[in-house]
N, C-alpha and C. Protein backbone atom coordinates (compact mmCIF):
# COMPACT_ATOMS: atom_id res chain seq x y z
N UNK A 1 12.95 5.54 -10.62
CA UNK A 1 11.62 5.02 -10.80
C UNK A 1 11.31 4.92 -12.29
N UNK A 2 11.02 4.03 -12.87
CA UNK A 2 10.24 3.91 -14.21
C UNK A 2 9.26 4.55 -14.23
N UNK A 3 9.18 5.81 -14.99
CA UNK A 3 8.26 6.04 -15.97
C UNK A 3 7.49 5.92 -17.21
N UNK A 4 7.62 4.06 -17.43
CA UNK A 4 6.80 3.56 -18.35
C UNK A 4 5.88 2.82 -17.81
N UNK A 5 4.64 3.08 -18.49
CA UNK A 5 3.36 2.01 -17.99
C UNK A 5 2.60 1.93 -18.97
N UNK A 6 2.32 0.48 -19.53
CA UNK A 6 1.51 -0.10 -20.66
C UNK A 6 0.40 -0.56 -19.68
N UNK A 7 -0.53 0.06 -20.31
CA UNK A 7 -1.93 -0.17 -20.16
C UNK A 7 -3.34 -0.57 -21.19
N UNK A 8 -3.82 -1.77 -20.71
CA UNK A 8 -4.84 -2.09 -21.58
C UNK A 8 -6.24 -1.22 -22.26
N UNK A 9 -6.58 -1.24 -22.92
CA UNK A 9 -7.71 0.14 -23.09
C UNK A 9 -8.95 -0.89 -22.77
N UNK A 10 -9.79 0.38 -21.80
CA UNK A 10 -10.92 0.26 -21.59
C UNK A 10 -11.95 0.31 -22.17
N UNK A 11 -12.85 -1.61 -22.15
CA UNK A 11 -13.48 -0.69 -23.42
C UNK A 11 -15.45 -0.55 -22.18
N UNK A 12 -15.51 1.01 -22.30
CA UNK A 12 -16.93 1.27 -21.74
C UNK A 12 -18.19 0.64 -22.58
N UNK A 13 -17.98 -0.19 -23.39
CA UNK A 13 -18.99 -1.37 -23.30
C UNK A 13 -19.51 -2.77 -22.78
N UNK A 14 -18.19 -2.80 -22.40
CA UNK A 14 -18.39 -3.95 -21.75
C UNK A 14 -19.53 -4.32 -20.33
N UNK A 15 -20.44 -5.01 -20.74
CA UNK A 15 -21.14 -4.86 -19.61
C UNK A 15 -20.99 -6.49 -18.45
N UNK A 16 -19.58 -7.29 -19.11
CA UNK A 16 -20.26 -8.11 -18.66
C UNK A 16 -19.62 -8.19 -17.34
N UNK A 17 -19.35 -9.71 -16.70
CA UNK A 17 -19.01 -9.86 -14.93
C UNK A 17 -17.71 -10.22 -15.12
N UNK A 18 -17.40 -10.34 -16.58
CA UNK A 18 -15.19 -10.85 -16.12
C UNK A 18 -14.65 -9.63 -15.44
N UNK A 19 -13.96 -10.37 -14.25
CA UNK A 19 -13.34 -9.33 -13.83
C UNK A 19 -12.07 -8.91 -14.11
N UNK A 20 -11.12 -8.00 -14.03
CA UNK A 20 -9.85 -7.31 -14.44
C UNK A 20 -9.19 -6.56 -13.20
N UNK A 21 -7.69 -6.62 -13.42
CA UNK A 21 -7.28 -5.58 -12.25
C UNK A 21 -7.53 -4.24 -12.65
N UNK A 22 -7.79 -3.62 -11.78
CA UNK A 22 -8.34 -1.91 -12.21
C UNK A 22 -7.91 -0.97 -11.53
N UNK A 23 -6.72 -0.03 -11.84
CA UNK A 23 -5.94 0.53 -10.81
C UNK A 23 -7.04 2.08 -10.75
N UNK A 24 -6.93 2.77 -9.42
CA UNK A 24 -7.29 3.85 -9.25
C UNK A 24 -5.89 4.32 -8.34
N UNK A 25 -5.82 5.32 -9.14
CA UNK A 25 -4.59 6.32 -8.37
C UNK A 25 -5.32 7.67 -7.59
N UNK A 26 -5.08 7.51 -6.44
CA UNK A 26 -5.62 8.51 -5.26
C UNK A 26 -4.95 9.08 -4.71
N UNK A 27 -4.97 10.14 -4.04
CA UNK A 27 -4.31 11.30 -3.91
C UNK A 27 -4.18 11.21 -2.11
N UNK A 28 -2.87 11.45 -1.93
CA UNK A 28 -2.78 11.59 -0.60
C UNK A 28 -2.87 10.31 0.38
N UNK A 29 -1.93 8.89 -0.64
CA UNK A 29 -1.91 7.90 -0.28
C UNK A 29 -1.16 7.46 0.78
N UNK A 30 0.36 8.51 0.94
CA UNK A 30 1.40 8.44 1.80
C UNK A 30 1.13 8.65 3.45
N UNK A 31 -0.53 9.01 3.50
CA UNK A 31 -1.24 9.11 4.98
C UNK A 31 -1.63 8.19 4.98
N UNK A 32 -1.56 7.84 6.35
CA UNK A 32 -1.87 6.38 6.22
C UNK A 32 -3.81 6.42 7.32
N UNK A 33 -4.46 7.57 7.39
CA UNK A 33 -5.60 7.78 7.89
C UNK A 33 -6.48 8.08 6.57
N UNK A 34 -5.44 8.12 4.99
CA UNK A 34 -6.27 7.68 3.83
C UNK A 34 -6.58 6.49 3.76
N UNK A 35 -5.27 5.73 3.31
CA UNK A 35 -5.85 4.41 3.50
C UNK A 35 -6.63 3.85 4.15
N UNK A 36 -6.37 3.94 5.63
CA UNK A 36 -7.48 3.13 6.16
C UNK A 36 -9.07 3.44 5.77
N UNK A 37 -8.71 4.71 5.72
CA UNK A 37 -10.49 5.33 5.22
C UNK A 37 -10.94 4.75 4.17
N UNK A 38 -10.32 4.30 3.11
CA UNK A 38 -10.64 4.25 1.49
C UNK A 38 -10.53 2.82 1.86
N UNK A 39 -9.62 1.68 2.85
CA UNK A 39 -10.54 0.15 3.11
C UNK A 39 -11.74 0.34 3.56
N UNK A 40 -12.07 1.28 4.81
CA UNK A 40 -13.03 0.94 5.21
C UNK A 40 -14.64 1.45 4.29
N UNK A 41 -14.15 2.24 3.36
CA UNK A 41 -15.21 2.99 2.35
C UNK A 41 -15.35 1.78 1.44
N UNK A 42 -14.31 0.73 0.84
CA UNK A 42 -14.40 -0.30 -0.19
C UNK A 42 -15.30 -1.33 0.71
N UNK A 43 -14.86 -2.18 1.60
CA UNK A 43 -15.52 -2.95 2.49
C UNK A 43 -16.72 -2.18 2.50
N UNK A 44 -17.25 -1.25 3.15
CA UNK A 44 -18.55 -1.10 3.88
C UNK A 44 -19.48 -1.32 2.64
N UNK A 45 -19.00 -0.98 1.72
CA UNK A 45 -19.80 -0.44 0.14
C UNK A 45 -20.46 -2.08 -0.31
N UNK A 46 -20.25 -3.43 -0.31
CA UNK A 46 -20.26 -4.41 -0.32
C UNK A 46 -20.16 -4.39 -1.84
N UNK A 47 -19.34 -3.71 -2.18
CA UNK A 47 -19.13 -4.29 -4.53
C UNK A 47 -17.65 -4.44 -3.94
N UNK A 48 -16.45 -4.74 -2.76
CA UNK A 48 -15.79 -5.27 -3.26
C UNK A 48 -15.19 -6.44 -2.00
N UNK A 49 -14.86 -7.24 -2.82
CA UNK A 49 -14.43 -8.66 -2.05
C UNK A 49 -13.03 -8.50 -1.19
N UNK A 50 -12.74 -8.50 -0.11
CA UNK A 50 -11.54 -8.43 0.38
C UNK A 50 -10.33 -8.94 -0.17
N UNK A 51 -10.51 -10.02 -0.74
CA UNK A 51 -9.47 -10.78 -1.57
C UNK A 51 -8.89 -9.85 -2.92
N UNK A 52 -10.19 -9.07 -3.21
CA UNK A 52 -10.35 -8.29 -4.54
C UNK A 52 -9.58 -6.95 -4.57
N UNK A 53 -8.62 -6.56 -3.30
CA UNK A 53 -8.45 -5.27 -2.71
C UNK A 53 -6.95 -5.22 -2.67
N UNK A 54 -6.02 -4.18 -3.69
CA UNK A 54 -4.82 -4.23 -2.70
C UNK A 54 -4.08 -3.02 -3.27
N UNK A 55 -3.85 -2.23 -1.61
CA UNK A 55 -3.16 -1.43 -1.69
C UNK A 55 -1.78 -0.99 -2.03
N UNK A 56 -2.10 -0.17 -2.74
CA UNK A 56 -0.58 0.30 -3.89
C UNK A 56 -0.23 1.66 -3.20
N UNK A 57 1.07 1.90 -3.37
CA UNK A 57 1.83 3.50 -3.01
C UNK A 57 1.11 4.61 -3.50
N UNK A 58 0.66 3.94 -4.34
CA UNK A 58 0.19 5.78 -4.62
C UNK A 58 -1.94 5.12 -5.23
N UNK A 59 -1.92 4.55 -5.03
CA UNK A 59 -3.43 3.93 -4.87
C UNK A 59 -4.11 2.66 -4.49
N UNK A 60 -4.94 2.37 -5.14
CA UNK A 60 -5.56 0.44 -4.99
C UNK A 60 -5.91 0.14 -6.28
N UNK A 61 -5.52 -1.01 -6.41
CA UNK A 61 -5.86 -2.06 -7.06
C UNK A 61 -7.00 -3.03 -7.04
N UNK A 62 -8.49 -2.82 -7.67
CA UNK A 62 -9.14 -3.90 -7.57
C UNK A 62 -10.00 -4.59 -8.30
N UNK A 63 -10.11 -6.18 -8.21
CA UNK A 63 -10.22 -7.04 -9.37
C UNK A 63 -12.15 -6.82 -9.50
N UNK A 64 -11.95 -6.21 -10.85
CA UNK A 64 -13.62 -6.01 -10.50
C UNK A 64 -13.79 -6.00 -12.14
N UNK A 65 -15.64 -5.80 -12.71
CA UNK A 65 -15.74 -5.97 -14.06
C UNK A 65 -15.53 -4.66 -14.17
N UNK A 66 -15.33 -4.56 -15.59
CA UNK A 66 -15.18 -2.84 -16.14
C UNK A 66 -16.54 -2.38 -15.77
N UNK A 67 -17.50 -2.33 -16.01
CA UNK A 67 -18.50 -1.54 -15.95
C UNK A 67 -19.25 -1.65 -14.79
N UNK A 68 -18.24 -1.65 -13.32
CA UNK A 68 -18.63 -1.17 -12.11
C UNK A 68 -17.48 -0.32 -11.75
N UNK A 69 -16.59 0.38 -12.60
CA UNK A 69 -15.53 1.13 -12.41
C UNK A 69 -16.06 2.51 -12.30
N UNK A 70 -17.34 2.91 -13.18
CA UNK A 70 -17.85 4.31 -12.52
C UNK A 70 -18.84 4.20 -11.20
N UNK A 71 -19.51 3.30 -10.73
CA UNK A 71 -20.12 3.26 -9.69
C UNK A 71 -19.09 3.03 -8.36
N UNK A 72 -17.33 2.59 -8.51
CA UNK A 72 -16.56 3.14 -7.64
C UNK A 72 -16.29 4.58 -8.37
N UNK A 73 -15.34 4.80 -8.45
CA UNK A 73 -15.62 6.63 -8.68
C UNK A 73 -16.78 7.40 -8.29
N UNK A 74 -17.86 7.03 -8.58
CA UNK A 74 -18.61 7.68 -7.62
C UNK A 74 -18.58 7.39 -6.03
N UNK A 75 -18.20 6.11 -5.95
CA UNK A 75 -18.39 6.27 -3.99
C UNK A 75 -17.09 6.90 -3.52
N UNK A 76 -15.77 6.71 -4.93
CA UNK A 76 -14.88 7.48 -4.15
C UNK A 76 -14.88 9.04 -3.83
N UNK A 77 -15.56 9.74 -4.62
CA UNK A 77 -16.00 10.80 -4.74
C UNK A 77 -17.13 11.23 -3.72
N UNK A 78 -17.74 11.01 -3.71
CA UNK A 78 -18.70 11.31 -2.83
C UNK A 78 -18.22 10.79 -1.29
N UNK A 79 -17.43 10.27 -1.37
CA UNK A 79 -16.30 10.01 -0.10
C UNK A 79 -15.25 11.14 0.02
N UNK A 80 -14.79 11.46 -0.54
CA UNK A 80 -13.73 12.60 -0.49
C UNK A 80 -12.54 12.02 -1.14
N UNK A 81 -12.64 11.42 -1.78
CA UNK A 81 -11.04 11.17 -2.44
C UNK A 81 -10.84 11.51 -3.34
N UNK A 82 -9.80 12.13 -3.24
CA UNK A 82 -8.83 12.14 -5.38
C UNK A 82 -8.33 11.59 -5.71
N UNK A 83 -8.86 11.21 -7.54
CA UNK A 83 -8.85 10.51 -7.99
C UNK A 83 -8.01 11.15 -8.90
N UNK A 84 -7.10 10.52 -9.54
CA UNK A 84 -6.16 11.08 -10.44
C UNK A 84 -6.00 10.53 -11.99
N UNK A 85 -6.30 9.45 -11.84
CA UNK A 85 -6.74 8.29 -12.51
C UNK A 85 -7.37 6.71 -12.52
N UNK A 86 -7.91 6.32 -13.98
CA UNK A 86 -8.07 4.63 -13.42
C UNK A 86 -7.56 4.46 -15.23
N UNK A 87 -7.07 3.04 -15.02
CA UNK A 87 -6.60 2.07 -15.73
C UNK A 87 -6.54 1.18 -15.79
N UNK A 88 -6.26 -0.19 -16.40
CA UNK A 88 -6.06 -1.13 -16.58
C UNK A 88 -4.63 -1.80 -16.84
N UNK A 89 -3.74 -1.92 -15.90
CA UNK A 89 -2.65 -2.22 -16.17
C UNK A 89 -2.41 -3.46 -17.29
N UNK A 90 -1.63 -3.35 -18.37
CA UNK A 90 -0.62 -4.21 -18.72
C UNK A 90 -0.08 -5.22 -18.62
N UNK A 91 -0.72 -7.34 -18.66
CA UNK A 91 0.30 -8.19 -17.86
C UNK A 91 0.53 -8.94 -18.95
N UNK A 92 2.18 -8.88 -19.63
CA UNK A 92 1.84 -9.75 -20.50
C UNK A 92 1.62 -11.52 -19.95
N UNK A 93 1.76 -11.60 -18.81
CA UNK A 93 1.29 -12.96 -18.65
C UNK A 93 0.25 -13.19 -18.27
N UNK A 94 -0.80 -12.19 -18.95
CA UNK A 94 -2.24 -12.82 -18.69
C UNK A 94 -3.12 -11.73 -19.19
């Protein structure tokens, strides 16, 4: 497995609506009665678009502006999930 990952820095000013991929790494992804929980917690919440959603091995991925990245963390939290991290992956083609 590669253990390199370039990641873009976040900048917490940004207030505006471009959106970005925004990884959250969650804990206890390899159950699969997480996942479903953490779609049906993204869906019900209506900040994210189905199209906008995609599940990764060890978290989700979703295309959203930076500065609705703590108002998820909070619903993941107050949901029960661990959170291990969030980032902004790296593309150099885009």
């Amino acid at each position: 497995m590669n253990k390199i990952l370039l990641i873009n820095r976040l900048n917490p000013d940004d207030i505006s609506e471009e959106k970005h991929k925004i990884f959250f790494m969650i804990g206890d992804m390899k159950n699969p009665e997480t996942e479903d929980r953490l779609i049906d917690v993204l869906h019900n919440s209506n900040l994210i678009e189905p199209q906008d959603l995609v599940l990764k091995y060890n978290g989700v991925e979703l295309y959203i502006a930076i500065k609705h990245i703590p108002v998820i963390i909070k619903l993941l939290c107050d949901n029960g999930f661990l959170i291990y991290g969030v980032y902004h992956p790296y593309n150099p083609e885009g």
